[in-house]
C-alpha atoms as a PDB file:
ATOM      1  CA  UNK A   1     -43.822-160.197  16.112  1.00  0.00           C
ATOM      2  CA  UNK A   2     -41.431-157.468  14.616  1.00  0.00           C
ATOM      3  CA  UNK A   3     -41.034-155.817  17.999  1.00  0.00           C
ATOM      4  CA  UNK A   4     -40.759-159.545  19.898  1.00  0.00           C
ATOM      5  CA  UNK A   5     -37.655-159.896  17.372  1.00  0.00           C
ATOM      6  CA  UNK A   6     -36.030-156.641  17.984  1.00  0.00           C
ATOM      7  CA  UNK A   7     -36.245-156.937  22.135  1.00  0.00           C
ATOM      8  CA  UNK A   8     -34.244-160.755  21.374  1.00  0.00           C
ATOM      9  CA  UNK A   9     -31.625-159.186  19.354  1.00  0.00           C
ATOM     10  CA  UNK A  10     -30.906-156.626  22.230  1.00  0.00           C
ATOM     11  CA  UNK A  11     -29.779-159.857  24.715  1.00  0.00           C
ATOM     12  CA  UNK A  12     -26.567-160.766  23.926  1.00  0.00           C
ATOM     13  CA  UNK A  13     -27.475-164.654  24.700  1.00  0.00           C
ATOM     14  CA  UNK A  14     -29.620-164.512  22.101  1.00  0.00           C
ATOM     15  CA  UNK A  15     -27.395-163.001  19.584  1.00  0.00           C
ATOM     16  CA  UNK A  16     -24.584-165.938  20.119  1.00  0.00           C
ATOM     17  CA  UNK A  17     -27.421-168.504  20.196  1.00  0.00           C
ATOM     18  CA  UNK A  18     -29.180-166.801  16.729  1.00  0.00           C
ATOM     19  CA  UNK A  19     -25.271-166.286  15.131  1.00  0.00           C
ATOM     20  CA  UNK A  20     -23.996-170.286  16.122  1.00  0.00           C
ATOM     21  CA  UNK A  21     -27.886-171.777  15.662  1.00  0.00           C
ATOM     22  CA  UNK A  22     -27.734-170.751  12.078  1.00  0.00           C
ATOM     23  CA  UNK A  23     -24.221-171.667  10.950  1.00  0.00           C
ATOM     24  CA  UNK A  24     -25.142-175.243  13.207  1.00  0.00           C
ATOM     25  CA  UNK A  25     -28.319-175.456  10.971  1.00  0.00           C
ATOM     26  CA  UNK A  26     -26.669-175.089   7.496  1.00  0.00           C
ATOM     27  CA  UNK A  27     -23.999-177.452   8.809  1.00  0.00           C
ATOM     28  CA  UNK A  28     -26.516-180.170  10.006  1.00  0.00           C
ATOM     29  CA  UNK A  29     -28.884-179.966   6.773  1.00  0.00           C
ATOM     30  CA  UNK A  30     -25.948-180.116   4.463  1.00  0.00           C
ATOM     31  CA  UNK A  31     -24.978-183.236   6.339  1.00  0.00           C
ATOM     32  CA  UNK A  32     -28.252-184.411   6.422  1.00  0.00           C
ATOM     33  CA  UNK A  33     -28.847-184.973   3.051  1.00  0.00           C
ATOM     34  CA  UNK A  34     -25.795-187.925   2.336  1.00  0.00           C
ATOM     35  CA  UNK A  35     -26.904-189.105   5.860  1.00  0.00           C
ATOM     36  CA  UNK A  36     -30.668-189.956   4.936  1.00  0.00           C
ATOM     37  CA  UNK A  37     -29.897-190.937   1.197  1.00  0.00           C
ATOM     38  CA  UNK A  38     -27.158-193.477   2.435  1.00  0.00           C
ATOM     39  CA  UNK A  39     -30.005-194.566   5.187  1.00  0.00           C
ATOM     40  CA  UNK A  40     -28.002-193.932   7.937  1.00  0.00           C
ATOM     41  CA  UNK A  41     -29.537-190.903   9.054  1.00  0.00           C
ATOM     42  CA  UNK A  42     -29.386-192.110  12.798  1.00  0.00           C
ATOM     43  CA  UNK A  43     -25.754-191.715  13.323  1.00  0.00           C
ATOM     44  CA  UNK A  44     -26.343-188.523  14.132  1.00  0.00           C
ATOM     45  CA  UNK A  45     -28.673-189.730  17.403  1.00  0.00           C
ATOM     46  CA  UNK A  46     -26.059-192.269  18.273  1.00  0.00           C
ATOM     47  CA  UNK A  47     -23.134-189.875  17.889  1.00  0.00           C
ATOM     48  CA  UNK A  48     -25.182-186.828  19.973  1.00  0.00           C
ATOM     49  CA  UNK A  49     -25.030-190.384  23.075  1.00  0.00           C
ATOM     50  CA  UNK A  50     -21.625-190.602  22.743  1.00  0.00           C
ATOM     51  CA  UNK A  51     -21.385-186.700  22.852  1.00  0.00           C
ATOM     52  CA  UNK A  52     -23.465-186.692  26.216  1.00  0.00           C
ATOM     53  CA  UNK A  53     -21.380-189.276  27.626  1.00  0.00           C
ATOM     54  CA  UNK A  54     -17.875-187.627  26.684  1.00  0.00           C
ATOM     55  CA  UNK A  55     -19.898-184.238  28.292  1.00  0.00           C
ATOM     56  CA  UNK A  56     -20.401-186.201  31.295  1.00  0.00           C
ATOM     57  CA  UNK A  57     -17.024-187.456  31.660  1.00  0.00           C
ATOM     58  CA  UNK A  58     -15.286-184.203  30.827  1.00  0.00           C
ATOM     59  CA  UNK A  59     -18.001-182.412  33.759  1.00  0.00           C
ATOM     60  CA  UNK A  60     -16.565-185.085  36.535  1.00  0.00           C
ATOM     61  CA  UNK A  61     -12.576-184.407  35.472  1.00  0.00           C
ATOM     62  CA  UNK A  62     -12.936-180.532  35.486  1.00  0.00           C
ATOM     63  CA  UNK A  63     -12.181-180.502  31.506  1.00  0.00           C
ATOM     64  CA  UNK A  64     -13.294-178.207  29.112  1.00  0.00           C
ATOM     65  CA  UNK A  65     -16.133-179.525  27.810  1.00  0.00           C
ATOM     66  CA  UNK A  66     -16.077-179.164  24.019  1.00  0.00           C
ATOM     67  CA  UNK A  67     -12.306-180.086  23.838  1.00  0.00           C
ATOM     68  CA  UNK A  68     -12.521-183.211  24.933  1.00  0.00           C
ATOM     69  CA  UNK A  69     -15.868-184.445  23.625  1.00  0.00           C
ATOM     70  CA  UNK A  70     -15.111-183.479  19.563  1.00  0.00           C
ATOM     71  CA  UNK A  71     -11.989-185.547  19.738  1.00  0.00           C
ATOM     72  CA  UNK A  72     -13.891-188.534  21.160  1.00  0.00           C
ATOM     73  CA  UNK A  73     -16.817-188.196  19.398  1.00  0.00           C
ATOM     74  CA  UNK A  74     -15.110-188.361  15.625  1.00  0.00           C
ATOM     75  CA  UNK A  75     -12.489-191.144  16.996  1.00  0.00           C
ATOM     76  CA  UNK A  76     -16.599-193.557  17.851  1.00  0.00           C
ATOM     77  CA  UNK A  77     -17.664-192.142  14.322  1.00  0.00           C
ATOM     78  CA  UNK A  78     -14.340-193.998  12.674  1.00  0.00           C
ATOM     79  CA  UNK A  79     -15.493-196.963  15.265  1.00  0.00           C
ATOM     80  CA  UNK A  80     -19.081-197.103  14.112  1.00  0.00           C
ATOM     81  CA  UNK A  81     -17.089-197.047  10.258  1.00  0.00           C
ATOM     82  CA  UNK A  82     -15.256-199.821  11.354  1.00  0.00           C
ATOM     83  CA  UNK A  83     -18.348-201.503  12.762  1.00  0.00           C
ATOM     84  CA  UNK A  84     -20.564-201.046  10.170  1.00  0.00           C
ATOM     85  CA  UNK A  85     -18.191-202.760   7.880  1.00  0.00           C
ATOM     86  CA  UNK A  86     -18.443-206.084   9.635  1.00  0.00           C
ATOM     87  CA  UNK A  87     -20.869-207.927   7.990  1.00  0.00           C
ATOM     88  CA  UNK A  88     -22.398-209.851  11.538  1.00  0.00           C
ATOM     89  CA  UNK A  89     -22.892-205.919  12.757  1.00  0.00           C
ATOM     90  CA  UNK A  90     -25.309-203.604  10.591  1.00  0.00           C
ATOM     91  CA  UNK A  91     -24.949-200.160  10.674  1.00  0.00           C
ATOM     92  CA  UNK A  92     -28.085-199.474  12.883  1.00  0.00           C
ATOM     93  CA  UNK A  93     -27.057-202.148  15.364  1.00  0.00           C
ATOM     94  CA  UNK A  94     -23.446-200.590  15.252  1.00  0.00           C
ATOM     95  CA  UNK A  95     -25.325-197.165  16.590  1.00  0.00           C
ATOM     96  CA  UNK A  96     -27.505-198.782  19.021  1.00  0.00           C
ATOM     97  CA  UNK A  97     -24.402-200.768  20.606  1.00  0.00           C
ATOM     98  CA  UNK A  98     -22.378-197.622  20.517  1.00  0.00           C
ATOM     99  CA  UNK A  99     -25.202-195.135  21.839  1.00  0.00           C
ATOM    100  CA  UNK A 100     -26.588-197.297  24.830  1.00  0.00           C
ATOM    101  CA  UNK A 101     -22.632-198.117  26.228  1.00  0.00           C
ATOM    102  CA  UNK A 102     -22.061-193.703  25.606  1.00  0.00           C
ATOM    103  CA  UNK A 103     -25.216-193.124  27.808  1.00  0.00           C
ATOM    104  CA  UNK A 104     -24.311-195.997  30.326  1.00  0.00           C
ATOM    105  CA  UNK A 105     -20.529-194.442  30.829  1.00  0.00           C
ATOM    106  CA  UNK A 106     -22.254-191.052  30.886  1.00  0.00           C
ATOM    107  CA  UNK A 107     -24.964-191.591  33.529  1.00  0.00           C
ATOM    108  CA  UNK A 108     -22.069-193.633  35.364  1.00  0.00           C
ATOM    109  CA  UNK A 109     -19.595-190.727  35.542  1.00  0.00           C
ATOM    110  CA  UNK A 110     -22.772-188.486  36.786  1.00  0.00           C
ATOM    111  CA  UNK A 111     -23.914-191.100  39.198  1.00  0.00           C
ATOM    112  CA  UNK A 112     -19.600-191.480  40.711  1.00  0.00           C
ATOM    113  CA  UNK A 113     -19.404-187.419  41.371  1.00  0.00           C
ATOM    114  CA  UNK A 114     -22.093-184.993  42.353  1.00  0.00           C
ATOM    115  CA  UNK A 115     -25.675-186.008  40.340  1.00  0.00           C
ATOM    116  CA  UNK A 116     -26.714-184.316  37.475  1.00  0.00           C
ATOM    117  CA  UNK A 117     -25.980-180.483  37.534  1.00  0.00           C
ATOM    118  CA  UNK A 118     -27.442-177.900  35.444  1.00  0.00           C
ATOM    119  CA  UNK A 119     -24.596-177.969  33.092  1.00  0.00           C
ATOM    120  CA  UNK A 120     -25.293-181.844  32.197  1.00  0.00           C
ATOM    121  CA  UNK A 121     -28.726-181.042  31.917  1.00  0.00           C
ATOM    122  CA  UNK A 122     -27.979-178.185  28.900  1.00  0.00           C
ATOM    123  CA  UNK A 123     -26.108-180.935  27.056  1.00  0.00           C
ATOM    124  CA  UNK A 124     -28.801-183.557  27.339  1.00  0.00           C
ATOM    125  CA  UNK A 125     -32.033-181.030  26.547  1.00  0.00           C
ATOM    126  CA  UNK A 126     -30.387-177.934  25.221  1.00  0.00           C
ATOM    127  CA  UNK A 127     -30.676-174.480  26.651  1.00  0.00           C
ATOM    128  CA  UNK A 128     -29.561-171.573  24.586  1.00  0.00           C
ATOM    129  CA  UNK A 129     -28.237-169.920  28.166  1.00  0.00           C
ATOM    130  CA  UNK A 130     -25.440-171.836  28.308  1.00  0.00           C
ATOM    131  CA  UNK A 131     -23.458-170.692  25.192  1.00  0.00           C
ATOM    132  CA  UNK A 132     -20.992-168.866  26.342  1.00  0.00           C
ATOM    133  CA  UNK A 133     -18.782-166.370  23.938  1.00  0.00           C
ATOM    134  CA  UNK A 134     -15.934-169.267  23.930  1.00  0.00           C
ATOM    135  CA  UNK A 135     -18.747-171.694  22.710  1.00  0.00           C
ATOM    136  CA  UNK A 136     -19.867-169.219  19.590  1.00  0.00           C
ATOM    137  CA  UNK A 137     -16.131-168.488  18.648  1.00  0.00           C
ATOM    138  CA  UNK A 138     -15.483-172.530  18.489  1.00  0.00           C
ATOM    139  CA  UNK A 139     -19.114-173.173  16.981  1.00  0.00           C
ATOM    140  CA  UNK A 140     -18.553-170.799  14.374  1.00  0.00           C
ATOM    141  CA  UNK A 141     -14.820-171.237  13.748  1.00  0.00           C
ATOM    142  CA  UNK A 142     -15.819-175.439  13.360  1.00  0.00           C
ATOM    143  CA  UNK A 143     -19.376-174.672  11.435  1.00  0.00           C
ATOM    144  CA  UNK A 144     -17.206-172.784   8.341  1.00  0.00           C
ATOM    145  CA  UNK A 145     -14.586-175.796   8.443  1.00  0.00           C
ATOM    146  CA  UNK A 146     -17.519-177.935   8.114  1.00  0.00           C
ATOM    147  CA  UNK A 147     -18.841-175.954   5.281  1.00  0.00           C
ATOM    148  CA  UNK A 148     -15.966-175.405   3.180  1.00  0.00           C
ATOM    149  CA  UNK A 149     -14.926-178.734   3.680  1.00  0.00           C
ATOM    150  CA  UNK A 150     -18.310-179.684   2.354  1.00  0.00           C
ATOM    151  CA  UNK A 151     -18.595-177.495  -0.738  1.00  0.00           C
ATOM    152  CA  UNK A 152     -14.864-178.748  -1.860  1.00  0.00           C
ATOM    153  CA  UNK A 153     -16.048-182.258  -1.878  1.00  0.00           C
ATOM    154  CA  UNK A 154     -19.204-181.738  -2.721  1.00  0.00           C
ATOM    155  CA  UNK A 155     -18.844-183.703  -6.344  1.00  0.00           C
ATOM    156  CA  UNK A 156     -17.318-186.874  -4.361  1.00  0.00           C
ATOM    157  CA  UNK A 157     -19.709-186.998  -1.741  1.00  0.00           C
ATOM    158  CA  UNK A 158     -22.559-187.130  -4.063  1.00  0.00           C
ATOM    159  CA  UNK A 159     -20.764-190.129  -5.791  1.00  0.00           C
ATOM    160  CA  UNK A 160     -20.218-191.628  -2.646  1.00  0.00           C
ATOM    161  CA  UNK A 161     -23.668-191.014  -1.776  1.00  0.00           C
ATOM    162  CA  UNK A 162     -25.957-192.592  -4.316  1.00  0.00           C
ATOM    163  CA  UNK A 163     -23.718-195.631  -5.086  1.00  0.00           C
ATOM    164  CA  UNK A 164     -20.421-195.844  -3.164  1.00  0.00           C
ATOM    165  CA  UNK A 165     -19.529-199.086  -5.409  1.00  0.00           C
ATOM    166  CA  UNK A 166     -19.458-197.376  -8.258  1.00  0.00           C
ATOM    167  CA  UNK A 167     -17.830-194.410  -7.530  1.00  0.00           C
ATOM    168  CA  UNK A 168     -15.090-196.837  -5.959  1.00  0.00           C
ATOM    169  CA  UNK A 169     -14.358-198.327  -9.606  1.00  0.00           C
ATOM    170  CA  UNK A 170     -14.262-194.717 -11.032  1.00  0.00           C
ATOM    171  CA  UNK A 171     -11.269-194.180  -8.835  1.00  0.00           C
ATOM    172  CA  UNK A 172     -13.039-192.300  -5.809  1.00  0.00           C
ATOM    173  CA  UNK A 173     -11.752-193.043  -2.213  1.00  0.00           C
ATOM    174  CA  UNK A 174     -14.692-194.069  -1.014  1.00  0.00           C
ATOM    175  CA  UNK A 175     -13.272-195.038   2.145  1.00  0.00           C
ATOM    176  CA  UNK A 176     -11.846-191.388   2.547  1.00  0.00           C
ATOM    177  CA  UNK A 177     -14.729-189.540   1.736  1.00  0.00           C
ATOM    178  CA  UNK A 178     -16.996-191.659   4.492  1.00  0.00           C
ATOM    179  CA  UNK A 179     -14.933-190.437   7.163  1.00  0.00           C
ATOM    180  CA  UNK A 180     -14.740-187.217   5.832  1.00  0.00           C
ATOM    181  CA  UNK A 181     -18.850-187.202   6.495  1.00  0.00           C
ATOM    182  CA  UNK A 182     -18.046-189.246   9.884  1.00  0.00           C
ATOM    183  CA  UNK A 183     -16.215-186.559  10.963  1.00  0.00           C
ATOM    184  CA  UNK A 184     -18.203-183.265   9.363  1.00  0.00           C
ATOM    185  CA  UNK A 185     -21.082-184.951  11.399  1.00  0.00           C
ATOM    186  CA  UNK A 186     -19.312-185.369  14.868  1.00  0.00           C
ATOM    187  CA  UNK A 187     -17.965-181.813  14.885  1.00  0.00           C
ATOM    188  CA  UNK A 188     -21.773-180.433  13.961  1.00  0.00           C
ATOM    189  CA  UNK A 189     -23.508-182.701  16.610  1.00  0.00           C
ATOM    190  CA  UNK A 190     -21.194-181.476  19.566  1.00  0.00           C
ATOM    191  CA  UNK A 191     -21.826-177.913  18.578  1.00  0.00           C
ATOM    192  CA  UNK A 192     -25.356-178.269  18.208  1.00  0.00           C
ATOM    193  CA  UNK A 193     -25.647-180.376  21.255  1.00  0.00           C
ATOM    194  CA  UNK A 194     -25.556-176.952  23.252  1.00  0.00           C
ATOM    195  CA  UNK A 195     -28.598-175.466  21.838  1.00  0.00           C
ATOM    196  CA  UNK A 196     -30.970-178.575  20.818  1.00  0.00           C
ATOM    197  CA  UNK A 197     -29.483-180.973  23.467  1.00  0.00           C
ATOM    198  CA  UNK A 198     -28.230-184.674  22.759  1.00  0.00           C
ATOM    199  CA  UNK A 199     -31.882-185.947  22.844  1.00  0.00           C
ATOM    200  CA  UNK A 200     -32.964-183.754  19.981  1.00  0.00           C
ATOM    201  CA  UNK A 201     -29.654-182.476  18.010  1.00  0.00           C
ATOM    202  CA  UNK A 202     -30.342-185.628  15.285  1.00  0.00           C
ATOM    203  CA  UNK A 203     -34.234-183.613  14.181  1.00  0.00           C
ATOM    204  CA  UNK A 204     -31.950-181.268  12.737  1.00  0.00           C
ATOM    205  CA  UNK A 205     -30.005-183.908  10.395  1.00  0.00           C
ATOM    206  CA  UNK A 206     -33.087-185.762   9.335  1.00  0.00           C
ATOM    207  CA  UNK A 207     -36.324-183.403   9.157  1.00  0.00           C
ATOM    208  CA  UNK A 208     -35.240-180.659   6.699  1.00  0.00           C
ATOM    209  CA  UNK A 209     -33.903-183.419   4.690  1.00  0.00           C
ATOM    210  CA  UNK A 210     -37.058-184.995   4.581  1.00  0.00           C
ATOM    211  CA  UNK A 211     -39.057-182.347   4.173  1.00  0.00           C
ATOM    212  CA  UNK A 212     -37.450-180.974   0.975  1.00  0.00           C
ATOM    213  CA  UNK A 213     -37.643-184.693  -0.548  1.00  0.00           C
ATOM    214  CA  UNK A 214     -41.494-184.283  -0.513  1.00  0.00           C
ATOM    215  CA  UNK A 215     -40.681-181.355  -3.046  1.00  0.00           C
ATOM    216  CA  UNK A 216     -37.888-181.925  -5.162  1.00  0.00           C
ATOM    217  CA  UNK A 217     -35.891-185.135  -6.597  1.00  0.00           C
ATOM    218  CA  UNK A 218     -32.111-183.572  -7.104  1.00  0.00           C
ATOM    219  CA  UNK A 219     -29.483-183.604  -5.046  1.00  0.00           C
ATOM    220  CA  UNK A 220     -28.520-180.198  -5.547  1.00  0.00           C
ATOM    221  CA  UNK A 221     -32.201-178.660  -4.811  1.00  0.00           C
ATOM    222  CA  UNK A 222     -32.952-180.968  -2.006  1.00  0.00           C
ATOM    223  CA  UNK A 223     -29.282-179.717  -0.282  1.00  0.00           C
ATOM    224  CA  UNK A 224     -30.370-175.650  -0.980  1.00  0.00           C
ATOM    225  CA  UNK A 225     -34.164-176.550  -0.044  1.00  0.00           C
ATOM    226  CA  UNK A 226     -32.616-178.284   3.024  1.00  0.00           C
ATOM    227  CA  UNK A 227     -30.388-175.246   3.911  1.00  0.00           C
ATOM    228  CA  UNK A 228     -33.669-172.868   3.614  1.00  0.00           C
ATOM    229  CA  UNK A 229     -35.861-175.231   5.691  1.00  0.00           C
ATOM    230  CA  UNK A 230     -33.588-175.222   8.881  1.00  0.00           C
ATOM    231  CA  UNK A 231     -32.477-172.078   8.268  1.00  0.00           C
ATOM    232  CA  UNK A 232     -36.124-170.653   8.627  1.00  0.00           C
ATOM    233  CA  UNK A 233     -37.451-173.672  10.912  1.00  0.00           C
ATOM    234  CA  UNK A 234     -34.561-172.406  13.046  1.00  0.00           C
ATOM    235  CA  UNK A 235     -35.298-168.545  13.409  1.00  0.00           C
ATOM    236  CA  UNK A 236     -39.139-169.455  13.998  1.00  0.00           C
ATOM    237  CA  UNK A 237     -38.515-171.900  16.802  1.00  0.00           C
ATOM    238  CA  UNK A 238     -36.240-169.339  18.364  1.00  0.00           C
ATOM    239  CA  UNK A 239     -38.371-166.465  18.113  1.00  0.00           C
ATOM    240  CA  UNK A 240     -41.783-169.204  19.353  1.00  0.00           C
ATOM    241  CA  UNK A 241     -39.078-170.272  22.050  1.00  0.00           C
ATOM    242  CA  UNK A 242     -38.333-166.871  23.029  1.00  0.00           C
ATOM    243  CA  UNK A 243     -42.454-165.334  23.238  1.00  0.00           C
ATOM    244  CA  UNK A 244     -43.739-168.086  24.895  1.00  0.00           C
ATOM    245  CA  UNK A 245     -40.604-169.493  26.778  1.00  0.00           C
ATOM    246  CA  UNK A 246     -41.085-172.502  25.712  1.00  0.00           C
ATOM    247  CA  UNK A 247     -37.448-174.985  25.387  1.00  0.00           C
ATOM    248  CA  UNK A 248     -35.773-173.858  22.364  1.00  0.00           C
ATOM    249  CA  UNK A 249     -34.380-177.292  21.157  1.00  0.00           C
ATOM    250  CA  UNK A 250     -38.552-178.630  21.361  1.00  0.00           C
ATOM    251  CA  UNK A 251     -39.947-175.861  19.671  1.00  0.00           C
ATOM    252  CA  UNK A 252     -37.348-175.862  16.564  1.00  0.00           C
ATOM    253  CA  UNK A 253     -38.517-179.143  16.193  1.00  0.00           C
ATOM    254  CA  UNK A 254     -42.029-179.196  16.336  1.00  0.00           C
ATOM    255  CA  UNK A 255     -41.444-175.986  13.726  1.00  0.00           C
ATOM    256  CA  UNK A 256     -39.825-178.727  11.684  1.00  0.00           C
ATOM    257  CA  UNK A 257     -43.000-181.223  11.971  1.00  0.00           C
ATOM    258  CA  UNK A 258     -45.504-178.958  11.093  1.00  0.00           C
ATOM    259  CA  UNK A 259     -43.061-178.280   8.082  1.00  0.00           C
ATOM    260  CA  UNK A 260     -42.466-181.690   7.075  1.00  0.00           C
ATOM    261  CA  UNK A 261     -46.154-182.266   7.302  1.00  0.00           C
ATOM    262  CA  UNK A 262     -47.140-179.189   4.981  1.00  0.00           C
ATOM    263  CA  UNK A 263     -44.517-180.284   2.518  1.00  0.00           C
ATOM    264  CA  UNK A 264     -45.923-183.753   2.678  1.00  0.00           C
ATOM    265  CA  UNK A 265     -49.370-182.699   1.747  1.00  0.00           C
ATOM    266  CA  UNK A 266     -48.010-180.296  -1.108  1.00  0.00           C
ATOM    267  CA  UNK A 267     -46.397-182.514  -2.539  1.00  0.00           C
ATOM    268  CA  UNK A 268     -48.922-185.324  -2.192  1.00  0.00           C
ATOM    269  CA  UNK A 269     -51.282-182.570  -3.918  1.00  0.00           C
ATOM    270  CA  UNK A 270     -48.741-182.247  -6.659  1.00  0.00           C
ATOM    271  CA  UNK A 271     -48.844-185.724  -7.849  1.00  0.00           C
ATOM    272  CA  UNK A 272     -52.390-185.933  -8.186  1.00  0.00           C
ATOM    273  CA  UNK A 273     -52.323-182.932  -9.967  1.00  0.00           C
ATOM    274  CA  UNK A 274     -49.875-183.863 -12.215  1.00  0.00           C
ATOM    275  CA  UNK A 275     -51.916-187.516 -12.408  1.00  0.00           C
END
C-alpha cells in the first residue's frame, strides 16, 4: 500500500488530480451540508447536466471549456432560484426541467459536430487524465474562493439553513445568502466535473453529508465530520482507482457507500446502546 502511494505521487497527473481532488472535496462537503439540510441536495445533479451541456457546447465552438461553462452554470443556479420560488414549480421539478433540457442541448451540440470525443466523455464519467496544469491552477484558485467565502458566512448560512423564515425577520438577506450557496455550488460542480464526471460529481455533495448525520446532530461537527469523510473517502478511492485501475470517479464513490453504510450501522448500534 505504502509503496503503491509513493509510485502515484511520482506521476505528475496524479499529483494535480490528488492536489485539486482534495480542495474539490472540502469544497463539495462544506456545500453539502446546507444542501441536504435545506432538502435540496439534488441541485448539485441537475447543475453537474447543465455543466455537461455548457461542456458540450463550448467542445463544438472551440471554447475553453471551463470559461464558458462556470458562467452558465451559476447564471441556471439563479434560474432554478427563480424557479423554485414559483409556487406551481417545486424545487425538484425545477431541477428535473432544468437537467433534462441541459442534457438535450448537450447531446444536440455533440450529435450537430463530430460525435462524442474523448474529451466529452471525461466530462460526463470523469477521468483524472484530463486535468491539465491550467485546470489545477483554476480548480484550486476557485476551491479557496469557495472556502473563504464559506467560512465568512458561515453564521448566516446556518441561519439560512435551518429556518430561512426566521432568519429573514432577524434581518438576514436570505435571498442573498441562497445565491451565495447557488453559486459556491456551481463553481465546485464544474471543477469537480473533471475528476468524478457529471454523472457522479453530486455523490460528493450528498454522501459525506449523510454519512456524518448517522454520527453526530450539530451543524458544526457534521460540517468537520463531512470535511474528514471526503477528504479520506477521496484519497482511498484514488489510491483503489490507481492499484486496480479501476474509474476514479466510481471507486470514490463506492468508498463513500461502504462508509455511509458503516456509519449507519454505528450509529444504529449507538442508539440501542444508549436505549
Amino acid at each position: 500500500m505504502i509503496q503503491a502511494i509513493n509510485e502515484m505521487l511520482s506521476y505528475s497527473f496524479l499529483n494535480r488530480a490528488l492536489i485539486a481532488g482534495l480542495l474539490i472535496s472540502i469544497c463539495a462537503s462544506l456545500l453539502g451540508v446546507s444542501l441536504v439540510l435545506k432538502k435540496f441536495s439534488m441541485i448539485g445533479d441537475g447543475l453537474s447536466h447543465v455543466g455537461f451541456g455548457s461542456l458540450a457546447v463550448a467542445t463544438a465552438l472551440g471554447l475553453s471549456p471551463l470559461k464558458f461553462t462556470i458562467p452558465i452554470v451559476i447564471i441556471v443556479s439563479f434560474f432554478i432560484l427563480k424557479l423554485n420560488e414559483n409556487h406551481k414549480i417545486n424545487g425538484d421539478a425545477a431541477i428535473a426541467l432544468v437537467s433534462a433540457s441541459s442534457l438535450a442541448i448537450g447531446i444536440m451540440a455533440i450529435s450537430i459536430t463530430t460525435g462524442v470525443n474523448t474529451d466529452i466523455n471525461n466530462y460526463l464519467f470523469g477521468s483524472i487524465l484530463s486535468m491539465g496544469k491550467e485546470d489545477v491552477f483554476i480548480s484550486v484558485i476557485l476551491s479557496i474562493v469557495v472556502i473563504s467565502l464559506f467560512i465568512f458566512c458561515y453564521h448566516k448560512i446556518f441561519a439560512v439553513t435551518f429556518d430561512e423564515k426566521f432568519a429573514a425577520s432577524t434581518g438576514v438577506k436570505t435571498n442573498l445568502y441562497n445565491i451565495v450557496l447557488a453559486v459556491l455550488c456551481s463553481i465546485t460542480v464544474v471543477l469537480g466535473m473533471r475528476m468524478m464526471g457529471a454523472l457522479l460529481i453530486s455523490s460528493l455533495i450528498i454522501f459525506p453529508t449523510l454519512s456524518s448525520m448517522q454520527l453526530f446532530k450539530t451543524f458544526f461537527r457534521v460540517i468537520i465530520s463531512a470535511c474528514l469523510v471526503s477528504v479520506v473517502c477521496y484519497l482511498i478511492g484514488l489510491t483503489v482507482s490507481y492499484m486496480y485501475a479501476t474509474p476514479t470517479g466510481a471507486s470514490i464513490v463506492i468508498i463513500n457507500l461502504i462508509v455511509l453504510l458503516c456509519f449507519t450501522l454505528i450509529g444504529y448500534v449507538k442508539k440501542h446502546i444508549k436505549k
